[in-house]
PDB file of N, CA and C in Angstrom:
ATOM      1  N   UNK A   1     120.535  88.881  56.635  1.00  0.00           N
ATOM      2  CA  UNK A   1     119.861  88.871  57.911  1.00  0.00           C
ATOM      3  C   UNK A   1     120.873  89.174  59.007  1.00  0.00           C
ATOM      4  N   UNK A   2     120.443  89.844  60.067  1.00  0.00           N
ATOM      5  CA  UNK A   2     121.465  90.032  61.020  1.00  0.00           C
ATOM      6  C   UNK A   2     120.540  88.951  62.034  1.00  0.00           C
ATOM      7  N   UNK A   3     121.596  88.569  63.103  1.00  0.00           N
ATOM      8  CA  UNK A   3     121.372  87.769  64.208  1.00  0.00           C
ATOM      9  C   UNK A   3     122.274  88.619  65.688  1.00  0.00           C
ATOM     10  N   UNK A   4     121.145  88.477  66.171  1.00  0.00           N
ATOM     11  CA  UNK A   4     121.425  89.053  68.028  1.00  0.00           C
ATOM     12  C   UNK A   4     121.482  88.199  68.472  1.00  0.00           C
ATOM     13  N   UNK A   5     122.858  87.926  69.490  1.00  0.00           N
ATOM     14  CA  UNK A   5     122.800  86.557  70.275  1.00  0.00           C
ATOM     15  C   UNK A   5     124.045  86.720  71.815  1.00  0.00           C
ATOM     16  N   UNK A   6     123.441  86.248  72.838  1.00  0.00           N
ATOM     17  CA  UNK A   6     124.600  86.502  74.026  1.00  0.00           C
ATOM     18  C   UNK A   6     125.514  85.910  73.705  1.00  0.00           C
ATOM     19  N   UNK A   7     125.662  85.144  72.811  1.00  0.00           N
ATOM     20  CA  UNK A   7     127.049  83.975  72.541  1.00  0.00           C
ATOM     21  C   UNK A   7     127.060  83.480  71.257  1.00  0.00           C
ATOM     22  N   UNK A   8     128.212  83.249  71.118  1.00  0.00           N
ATOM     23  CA  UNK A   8     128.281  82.384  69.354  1.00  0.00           C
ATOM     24  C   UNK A   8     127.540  81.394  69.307  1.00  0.00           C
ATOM     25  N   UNK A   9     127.452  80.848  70.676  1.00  0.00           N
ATOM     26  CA  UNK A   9     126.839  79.390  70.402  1.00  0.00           C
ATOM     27  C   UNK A   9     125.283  79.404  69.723  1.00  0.00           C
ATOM     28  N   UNK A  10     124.331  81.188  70.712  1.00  0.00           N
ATOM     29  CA  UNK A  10     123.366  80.930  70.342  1.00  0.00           C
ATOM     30  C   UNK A  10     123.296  81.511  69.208  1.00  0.00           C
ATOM     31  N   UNK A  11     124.151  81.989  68.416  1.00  0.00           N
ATOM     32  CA  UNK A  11     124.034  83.169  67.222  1.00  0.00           C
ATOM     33  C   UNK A  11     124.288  82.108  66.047  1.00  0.00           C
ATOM     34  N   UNK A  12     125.343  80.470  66.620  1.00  0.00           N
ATOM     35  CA  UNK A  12     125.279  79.511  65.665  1.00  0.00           C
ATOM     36  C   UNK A  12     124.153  78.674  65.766  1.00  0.00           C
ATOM     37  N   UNK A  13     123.464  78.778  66.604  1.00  0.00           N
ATOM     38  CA  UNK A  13     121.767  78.150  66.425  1.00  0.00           C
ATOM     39  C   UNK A  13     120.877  78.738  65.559  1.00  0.00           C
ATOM     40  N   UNK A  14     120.887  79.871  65.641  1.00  0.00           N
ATOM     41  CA  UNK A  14     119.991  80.874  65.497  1.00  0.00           C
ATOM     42  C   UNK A  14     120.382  81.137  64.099  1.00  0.00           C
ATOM     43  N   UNK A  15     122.059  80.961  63.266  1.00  0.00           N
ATOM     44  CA  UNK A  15     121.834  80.473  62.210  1.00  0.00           C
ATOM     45  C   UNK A  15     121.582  79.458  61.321  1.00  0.00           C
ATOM     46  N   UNK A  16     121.584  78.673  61.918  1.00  0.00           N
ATOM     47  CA  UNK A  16     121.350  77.153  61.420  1.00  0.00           C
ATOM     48  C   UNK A  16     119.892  76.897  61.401  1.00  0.00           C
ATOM     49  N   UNK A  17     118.680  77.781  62.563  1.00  0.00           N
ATOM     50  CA  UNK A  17     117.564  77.914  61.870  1.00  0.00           C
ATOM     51  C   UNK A  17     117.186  78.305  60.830  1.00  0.00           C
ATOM     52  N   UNK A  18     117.845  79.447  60.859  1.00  0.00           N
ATOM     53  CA  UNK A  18     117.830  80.448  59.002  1.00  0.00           C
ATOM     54  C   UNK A  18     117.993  79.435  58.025  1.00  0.00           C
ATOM     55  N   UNK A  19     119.084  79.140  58.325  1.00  0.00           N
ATOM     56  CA  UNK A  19     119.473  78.151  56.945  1.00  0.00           C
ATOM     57  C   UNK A  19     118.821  76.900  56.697  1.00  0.00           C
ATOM     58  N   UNK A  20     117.872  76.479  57.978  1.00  0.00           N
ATOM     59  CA  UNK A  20     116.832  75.553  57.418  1.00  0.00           C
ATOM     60  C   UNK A  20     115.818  76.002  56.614  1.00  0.00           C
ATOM     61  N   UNK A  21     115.125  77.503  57.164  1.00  0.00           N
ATOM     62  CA  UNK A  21     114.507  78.227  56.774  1.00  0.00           C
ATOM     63  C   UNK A  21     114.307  78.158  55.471  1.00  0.00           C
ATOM     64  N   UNK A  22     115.804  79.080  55.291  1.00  0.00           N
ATOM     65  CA  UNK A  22     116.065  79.280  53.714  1.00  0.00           C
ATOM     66  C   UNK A  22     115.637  78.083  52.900  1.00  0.00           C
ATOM     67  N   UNK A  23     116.495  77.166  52.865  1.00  0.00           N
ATOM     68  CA  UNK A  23     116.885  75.829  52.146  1.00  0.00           C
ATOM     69  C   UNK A  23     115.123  75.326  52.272  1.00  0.00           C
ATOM     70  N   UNK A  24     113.705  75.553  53.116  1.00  0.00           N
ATOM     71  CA  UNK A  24     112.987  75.449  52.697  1.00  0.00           C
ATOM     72  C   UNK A  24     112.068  76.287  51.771  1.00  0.00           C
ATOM     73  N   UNK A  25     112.723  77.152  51.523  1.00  0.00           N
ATOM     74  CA  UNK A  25     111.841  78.531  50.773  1.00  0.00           C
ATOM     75  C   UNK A  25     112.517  77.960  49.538  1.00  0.00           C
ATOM     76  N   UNK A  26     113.862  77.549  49.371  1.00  0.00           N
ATOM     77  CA  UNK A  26     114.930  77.387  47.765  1.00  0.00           C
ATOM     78  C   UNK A  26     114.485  75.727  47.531  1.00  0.00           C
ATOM     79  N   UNK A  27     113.727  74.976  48.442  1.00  0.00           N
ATOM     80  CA  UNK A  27     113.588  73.922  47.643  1.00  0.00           C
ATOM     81  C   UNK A  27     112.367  72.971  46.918  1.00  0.00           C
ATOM     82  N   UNK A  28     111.853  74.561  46.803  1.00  0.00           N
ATOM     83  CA  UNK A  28     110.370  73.852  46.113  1.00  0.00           C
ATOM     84  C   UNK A  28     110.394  74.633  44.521  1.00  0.00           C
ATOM     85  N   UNK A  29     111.406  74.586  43.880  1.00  0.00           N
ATOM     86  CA  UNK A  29     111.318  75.082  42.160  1.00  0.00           C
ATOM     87  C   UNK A  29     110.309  74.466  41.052  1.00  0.00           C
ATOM     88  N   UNK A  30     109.934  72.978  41.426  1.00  0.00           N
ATOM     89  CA  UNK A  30     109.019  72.466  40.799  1.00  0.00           C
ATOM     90  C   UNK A  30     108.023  72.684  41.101  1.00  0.00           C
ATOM     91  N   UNK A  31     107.297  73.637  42.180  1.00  0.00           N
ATOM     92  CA  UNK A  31     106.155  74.250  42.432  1.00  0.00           C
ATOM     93  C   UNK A  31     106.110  75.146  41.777  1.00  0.00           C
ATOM     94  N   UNK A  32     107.019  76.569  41.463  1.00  0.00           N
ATOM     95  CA  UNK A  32     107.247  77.956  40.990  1.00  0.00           C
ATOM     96  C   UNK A  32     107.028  77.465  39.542  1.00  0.00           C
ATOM     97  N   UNK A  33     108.303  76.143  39.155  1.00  0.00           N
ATOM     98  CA  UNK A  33     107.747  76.239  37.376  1.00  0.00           C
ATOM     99  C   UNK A  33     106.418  75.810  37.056  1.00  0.00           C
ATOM    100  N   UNK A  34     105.664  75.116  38.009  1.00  0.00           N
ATOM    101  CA  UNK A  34     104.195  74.914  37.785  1.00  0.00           C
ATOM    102  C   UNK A  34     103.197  75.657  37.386  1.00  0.00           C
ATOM    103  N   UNK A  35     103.493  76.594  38.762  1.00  0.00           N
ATOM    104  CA  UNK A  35     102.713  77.907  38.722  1.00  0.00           C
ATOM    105  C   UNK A  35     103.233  78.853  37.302  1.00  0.00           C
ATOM    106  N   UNK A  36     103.995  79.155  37.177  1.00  0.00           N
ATOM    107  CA  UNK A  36     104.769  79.780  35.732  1.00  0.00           C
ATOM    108  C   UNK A  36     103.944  78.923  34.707  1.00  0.00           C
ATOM    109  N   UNK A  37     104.374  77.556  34.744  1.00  0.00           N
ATOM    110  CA  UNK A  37     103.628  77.377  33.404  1.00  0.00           C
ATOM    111  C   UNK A  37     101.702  77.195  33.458  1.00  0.00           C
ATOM    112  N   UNK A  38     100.837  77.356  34.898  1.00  0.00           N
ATOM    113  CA  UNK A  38      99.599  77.147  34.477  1.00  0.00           C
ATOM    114  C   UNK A  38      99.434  78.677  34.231  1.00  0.00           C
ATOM    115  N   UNK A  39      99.957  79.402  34.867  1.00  0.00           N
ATOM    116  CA  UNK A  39     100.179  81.403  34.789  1.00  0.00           C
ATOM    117  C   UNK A  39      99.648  81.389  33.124  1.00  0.00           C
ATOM    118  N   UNK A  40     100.689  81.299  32.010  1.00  0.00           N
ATOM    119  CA  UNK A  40     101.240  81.218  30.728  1.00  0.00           C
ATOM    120  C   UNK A  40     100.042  80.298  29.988  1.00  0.00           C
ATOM    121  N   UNK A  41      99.755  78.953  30.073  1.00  0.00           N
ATOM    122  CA  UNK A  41      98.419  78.317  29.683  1.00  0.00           C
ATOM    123  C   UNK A  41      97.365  78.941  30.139  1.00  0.00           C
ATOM    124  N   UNK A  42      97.265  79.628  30.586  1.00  0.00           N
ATOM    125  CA  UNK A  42      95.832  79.885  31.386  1.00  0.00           C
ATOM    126  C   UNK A  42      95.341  81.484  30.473  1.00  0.00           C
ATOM    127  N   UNK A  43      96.187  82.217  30.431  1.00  0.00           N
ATOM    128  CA  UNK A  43      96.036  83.347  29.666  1.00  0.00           C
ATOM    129  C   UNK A  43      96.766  83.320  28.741  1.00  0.00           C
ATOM    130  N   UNK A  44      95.099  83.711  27.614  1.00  0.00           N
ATOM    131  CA  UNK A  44      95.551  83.422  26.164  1.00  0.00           C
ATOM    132  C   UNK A  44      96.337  84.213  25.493  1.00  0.00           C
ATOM    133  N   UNK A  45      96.691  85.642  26.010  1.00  0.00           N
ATOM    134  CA  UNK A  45      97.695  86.583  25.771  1.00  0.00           C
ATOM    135  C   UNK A  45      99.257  86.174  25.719  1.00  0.00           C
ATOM    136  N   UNK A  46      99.235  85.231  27.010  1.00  0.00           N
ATOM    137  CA  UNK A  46     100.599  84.765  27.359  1.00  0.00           C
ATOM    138  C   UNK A  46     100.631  83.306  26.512  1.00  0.00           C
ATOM    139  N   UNK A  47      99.660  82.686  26.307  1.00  0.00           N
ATOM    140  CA  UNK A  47      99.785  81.567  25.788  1.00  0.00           C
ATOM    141  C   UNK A  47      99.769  81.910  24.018  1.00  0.00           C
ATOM    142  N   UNK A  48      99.514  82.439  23.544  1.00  0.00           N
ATOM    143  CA  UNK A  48      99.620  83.202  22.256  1.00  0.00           C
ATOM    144  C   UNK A  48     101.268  83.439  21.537  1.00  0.00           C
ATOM    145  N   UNK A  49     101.644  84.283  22.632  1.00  0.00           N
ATOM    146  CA  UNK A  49     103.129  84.883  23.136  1.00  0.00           C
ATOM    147  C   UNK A  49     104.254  83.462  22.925  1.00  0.00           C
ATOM    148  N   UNK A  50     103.830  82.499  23.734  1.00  0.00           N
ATOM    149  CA  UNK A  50     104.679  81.687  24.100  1.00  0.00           C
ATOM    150  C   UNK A  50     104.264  80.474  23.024  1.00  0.00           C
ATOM    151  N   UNK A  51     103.580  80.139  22.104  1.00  0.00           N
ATOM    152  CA  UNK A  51     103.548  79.201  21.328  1.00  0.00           C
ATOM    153  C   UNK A  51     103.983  80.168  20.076  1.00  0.00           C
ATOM    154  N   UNK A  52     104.179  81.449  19.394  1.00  0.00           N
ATOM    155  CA  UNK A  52     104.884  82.206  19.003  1.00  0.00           C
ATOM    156  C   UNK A  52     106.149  82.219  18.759  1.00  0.00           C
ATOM    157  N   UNK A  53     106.864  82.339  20.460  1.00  0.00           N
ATOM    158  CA  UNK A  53     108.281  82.196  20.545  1.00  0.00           C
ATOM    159  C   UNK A  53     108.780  80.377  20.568  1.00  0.00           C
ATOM    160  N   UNK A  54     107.653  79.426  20.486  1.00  0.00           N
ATOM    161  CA  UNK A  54     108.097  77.972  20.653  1.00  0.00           C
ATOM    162  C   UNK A  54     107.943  77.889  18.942  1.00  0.00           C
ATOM    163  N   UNK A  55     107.244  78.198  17.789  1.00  0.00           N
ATOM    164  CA  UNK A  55     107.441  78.417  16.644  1.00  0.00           C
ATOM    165  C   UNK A  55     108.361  78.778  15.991  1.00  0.00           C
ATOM    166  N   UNK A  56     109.174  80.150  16.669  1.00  0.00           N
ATOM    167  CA  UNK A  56     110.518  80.772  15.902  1.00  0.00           C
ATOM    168  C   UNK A  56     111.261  79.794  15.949  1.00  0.00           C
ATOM    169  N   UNK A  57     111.346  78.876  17.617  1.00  0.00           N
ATOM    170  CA  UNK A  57     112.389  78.323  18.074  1.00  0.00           C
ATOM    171  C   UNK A  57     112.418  77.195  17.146  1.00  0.00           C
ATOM    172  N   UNK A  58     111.566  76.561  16.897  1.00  0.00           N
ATOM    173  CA  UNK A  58     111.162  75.240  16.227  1.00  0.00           C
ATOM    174  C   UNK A  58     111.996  75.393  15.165  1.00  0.00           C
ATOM    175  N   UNK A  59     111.358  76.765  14.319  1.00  0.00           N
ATOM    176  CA  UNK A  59     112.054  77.158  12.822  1.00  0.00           C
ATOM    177  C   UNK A  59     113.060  77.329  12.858  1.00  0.00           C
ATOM    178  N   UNK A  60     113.886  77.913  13.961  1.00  0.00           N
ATOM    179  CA  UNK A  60     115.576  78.376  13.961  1.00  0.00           C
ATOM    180  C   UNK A  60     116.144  77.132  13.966  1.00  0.00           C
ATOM    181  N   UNK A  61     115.718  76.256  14.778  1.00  0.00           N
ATOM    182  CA  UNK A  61     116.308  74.977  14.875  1.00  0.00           C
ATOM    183  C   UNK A  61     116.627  74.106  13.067  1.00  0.00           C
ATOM    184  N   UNK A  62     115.596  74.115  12.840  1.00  0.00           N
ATOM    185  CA  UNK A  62     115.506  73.460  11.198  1.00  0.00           C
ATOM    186  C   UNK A  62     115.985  74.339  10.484  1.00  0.00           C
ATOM    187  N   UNK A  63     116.181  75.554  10.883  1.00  0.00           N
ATOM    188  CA  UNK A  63     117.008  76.067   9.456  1.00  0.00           C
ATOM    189  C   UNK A  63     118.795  75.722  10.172  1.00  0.00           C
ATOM    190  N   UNK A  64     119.517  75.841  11.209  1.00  0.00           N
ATOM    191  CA  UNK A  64     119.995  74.873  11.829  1.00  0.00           C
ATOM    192  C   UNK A  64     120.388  73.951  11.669  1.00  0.00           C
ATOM    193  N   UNK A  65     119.932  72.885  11.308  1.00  0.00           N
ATOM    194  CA  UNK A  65     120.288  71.901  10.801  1.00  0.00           C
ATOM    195  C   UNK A  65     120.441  71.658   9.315  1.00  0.00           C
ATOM    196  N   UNK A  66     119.603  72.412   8.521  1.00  0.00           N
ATOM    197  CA  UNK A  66     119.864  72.501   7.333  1.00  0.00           C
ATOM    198  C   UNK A  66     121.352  72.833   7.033  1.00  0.00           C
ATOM    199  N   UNK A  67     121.515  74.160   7.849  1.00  0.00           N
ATOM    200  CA  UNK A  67     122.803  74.720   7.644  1.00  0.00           C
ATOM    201  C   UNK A  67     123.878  73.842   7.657  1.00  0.00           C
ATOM    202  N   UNK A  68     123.922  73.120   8.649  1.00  0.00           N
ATOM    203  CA  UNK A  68     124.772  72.461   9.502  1.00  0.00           C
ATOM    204  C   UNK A  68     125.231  71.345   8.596  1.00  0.00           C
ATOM    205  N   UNK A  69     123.924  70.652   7.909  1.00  0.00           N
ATOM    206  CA  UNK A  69     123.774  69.404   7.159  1.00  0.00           C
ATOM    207  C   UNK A  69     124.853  70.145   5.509  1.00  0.00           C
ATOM    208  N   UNK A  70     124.593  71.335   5.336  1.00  0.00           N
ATOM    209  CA  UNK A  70     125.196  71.847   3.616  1.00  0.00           C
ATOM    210  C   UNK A  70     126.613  72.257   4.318  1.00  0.00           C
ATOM    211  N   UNK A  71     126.847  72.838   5.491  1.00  0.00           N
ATOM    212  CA  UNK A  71     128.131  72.991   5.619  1.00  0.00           C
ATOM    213  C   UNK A  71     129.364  71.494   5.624  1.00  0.00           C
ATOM    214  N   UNK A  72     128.941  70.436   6.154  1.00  0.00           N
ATOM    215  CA  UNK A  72     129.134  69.483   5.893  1.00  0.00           C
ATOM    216  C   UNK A  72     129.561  68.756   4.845  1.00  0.00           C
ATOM    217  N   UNK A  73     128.205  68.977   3.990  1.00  0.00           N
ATOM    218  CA  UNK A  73     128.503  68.408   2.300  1.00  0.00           C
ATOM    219  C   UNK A  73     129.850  69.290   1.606  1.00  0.00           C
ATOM    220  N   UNK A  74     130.063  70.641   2.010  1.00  0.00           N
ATOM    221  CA  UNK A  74     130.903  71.642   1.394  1.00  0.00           C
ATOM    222  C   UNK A  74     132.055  71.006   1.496  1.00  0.00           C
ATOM    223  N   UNK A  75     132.280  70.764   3.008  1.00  0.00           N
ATOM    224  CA  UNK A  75     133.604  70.621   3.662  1.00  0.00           C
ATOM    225  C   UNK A  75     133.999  68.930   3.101  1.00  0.00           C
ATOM    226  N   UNK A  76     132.489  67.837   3.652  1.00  0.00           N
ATOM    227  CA  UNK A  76     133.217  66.370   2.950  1.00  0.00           C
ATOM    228  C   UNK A  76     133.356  66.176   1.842  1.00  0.00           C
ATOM    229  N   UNK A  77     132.504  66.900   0.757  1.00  0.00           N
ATOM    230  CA  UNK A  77     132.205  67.084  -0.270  1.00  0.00           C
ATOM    231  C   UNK A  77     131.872  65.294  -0.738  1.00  0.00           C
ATOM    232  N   UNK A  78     130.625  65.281   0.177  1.00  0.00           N
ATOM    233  CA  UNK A  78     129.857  64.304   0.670  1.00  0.00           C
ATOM    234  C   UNK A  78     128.401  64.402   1.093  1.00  0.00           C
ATOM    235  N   UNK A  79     127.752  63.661   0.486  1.00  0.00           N
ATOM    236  CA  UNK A  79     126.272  63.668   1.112  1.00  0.00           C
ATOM    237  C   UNK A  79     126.049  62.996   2.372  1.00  0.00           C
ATOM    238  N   UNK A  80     126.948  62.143   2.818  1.00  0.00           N
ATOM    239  CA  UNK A  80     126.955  61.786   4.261  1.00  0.00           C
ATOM    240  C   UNK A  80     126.096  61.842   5.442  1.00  0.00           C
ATOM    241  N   UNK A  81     125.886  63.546   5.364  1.00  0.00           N
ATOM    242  CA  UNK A  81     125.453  63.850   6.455  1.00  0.00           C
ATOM    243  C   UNK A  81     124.560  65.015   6.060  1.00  0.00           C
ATOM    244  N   UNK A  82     123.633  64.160   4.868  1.00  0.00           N
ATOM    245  CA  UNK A  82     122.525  65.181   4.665  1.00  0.00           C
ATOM    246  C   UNK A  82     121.398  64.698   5.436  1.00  0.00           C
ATOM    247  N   UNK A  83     121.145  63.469   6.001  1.00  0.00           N
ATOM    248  CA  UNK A  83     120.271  63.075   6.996  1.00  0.00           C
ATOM    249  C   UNK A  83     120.214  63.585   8.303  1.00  0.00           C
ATOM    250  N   UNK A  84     121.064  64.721   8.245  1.00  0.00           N
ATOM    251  CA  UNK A  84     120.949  65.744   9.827  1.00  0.00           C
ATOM    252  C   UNK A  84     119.496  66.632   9.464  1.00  0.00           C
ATOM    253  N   UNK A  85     119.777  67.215   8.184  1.00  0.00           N
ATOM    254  CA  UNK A  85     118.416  68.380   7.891  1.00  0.00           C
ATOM    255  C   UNK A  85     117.151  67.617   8.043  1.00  0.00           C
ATOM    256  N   UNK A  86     116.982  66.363   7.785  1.00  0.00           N
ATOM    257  CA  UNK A  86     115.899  65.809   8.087  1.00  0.00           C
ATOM    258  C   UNK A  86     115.156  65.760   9.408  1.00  0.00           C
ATOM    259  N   UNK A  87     116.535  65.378  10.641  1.00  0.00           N
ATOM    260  CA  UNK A  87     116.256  64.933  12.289  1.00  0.00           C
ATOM    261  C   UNK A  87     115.417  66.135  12.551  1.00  0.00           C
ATOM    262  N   UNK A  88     114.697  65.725  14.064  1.00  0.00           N
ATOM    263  CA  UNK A  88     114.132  66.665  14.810  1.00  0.00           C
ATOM    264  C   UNK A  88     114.752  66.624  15.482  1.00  0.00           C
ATOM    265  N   UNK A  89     114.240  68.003  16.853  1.00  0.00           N
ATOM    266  CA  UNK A  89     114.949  68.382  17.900  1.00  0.00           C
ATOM    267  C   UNK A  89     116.175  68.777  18.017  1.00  0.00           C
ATOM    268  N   UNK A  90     116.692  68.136  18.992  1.00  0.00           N
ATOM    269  CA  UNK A  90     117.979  69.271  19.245  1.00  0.00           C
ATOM    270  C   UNK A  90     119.535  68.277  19.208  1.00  0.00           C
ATOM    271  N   UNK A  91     119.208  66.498  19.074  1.00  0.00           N
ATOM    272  CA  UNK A  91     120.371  65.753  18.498  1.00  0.00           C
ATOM    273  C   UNK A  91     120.156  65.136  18.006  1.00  0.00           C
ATOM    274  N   UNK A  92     121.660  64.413  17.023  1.00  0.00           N
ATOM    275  CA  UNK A  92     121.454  63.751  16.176  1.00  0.00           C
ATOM    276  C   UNK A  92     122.915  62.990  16.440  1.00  0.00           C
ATOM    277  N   UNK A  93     122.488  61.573  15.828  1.00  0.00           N
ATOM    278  CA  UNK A  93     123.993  60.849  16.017  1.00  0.00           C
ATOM    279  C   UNK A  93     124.798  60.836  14.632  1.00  0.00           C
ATOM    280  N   UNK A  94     125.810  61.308  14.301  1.00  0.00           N
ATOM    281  CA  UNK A  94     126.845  61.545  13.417  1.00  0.00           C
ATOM    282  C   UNK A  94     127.269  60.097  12.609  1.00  0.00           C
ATOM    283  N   UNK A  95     127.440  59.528  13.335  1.00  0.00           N
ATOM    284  CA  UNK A  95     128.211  58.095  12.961  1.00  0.00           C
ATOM    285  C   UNK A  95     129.759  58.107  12.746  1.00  0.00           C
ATOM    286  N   UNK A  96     130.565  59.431  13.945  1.00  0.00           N
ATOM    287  CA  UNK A  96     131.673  59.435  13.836  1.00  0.00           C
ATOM    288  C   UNK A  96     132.351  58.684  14.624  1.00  0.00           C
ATOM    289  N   UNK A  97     133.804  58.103  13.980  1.00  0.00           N
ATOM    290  CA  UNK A  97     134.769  57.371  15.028  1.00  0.00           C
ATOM    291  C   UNK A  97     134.787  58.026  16.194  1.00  0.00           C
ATOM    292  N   UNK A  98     135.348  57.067  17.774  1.00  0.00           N
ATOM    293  CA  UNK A  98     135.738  57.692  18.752  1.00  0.00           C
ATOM    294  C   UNK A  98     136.912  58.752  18.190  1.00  0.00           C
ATOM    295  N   UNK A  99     137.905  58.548  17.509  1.00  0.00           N
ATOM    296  CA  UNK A  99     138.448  59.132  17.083  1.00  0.00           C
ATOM    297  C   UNK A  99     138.529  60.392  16.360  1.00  0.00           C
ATOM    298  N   UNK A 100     137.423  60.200  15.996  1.00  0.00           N
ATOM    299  CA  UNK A 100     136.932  62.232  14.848  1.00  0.00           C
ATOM    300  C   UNK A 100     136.911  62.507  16.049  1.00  0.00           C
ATOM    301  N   UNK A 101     135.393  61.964  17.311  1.00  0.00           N
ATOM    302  CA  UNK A 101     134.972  62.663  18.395  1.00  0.00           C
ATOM    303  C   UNK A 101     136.311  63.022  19.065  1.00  0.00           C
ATOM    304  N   UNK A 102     137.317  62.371  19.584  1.00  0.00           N
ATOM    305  CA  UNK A 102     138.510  63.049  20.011  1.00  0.00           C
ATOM    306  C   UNK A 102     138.933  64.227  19.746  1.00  0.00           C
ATOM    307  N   UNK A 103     139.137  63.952  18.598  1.00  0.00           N
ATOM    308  CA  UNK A 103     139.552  65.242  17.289  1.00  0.00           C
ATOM    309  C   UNK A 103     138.929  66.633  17.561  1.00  0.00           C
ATOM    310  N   UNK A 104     137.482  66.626  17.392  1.00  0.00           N
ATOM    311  CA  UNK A 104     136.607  67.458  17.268  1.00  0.00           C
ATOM    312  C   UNK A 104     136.929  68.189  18.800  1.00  0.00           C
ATOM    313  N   UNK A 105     137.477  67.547  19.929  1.00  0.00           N
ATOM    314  CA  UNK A 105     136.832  67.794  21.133  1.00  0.00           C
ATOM    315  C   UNK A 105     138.352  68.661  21.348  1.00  0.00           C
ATOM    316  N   UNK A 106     139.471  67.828  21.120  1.00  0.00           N
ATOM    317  CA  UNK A 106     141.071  68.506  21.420  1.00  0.00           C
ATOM    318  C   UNK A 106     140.908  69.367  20.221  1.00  0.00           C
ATOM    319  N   UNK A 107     140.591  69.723  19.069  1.00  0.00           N
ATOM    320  CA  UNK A 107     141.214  70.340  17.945  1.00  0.00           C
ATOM    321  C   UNK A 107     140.235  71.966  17.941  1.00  0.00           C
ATOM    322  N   UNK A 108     138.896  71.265  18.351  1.00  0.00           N
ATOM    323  CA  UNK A 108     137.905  72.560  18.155  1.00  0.00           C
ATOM    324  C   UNK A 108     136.857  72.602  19.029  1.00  0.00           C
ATOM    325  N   UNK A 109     136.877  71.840  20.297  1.00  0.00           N
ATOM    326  CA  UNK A 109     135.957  72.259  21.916  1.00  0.00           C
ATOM    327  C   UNK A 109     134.747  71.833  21.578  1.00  0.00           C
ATOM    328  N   UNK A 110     134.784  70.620  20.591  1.00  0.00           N
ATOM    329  CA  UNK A 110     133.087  70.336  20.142  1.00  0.00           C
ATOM    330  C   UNK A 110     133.183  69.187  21.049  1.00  0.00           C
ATOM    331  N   UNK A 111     131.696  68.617  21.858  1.00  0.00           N
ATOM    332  CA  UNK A 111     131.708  68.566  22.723  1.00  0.00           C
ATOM    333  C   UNK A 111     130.293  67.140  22.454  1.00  0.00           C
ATOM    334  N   UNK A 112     130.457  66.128  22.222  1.00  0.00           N
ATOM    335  CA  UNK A 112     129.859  65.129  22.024  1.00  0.00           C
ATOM    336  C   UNK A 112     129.947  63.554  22.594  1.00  0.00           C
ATOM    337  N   UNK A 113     128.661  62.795  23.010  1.00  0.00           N
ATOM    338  CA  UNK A 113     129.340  61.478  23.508  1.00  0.00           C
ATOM    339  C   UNK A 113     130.005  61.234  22.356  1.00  0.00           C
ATOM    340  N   UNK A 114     130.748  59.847  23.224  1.00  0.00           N
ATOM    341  CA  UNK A 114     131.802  59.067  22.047  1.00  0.00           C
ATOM    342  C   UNK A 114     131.142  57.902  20.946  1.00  0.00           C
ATOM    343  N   UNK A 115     130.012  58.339  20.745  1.00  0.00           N
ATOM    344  CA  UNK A 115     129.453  57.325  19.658  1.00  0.00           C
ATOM    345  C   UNK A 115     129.192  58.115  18.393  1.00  0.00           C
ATOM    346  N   UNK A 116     129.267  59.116  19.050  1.00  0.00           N
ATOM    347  CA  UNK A 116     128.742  60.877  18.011  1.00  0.00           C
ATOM    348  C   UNK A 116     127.237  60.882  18.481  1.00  0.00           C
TER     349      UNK A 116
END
C-alpha cells in the first residue's frame, strides 16, 4: 500500500490504521477453516475426494508403524516394541529411559518428550 501524507506524523497514523486493518482481515482463520471445511462436507465430489485421501492417510500411517515396530525387532532383536504396530494415530509411548531419549535426540535429531 502506498500512503500520502503532509508529515510523518500523519503518514505514521495513517499506517497504524492499515495495520489495524490488516491484523483484522489476518485474524479470523477459524472462520476461513470453517468455511473450507462446510465447502468440502457439503459437496459430495469434494467430500468423496477427501475421505479418500483421509483413507490413504489412515493406511500409510499403519503400514508405518508396522514398519517401524519390525525395524525395531531387527535392530533389538526383541519383541519389545511390537506393541507400536498395534497403536493408533500418530503416537505412541516407547518406554525409553530419559537417557535412550537423550541419546536418540544428541546422536540422531529424534525428537521426543522425556518419558518416550
Amino acid at each position: 500500500a502506498m500512503i500520502m501524507a503532509k508529515d510523518g506524523a500523519q503518514a505514521d497514523v495513517a499506517m497504524s490504521q492499515m495495520l489495524a486493518a490488516a491484523r483484522a482481515l489476518y485474524s479470523m482463520p477459524p472462520d476461513h477453516g470453517a468455511a473450507a471445511v462446510r465447502m468440502v462436507l457439503e459437496d459430495a465430489g469434494l467430500r468423496k475426494d477427501w475421505e479418500t485421501e483421509l483413507e490413504e492417510m489412515r493406511l500409510r500411517m499403519l503400514r508405518l508403524r508396522v514398519a517401524f515396530a519390525e525395524a525395531l525387532r531387527r535392530q533389538s532383536n526383541s519383541d519389545r516394541f511390537d506393541f507400536v504396530a498395534s497403536h493408533r494415530g500418530m503416537f505412541s509411548r516407547l518406554g525409553l529411559t530419559e537417557a535412550q531419549v537423550e541419546r536418540l535426540r544428541t546422536d540422531h535429531a529424534v525428537y521426543m518428550v522425556g518419558d518416550s
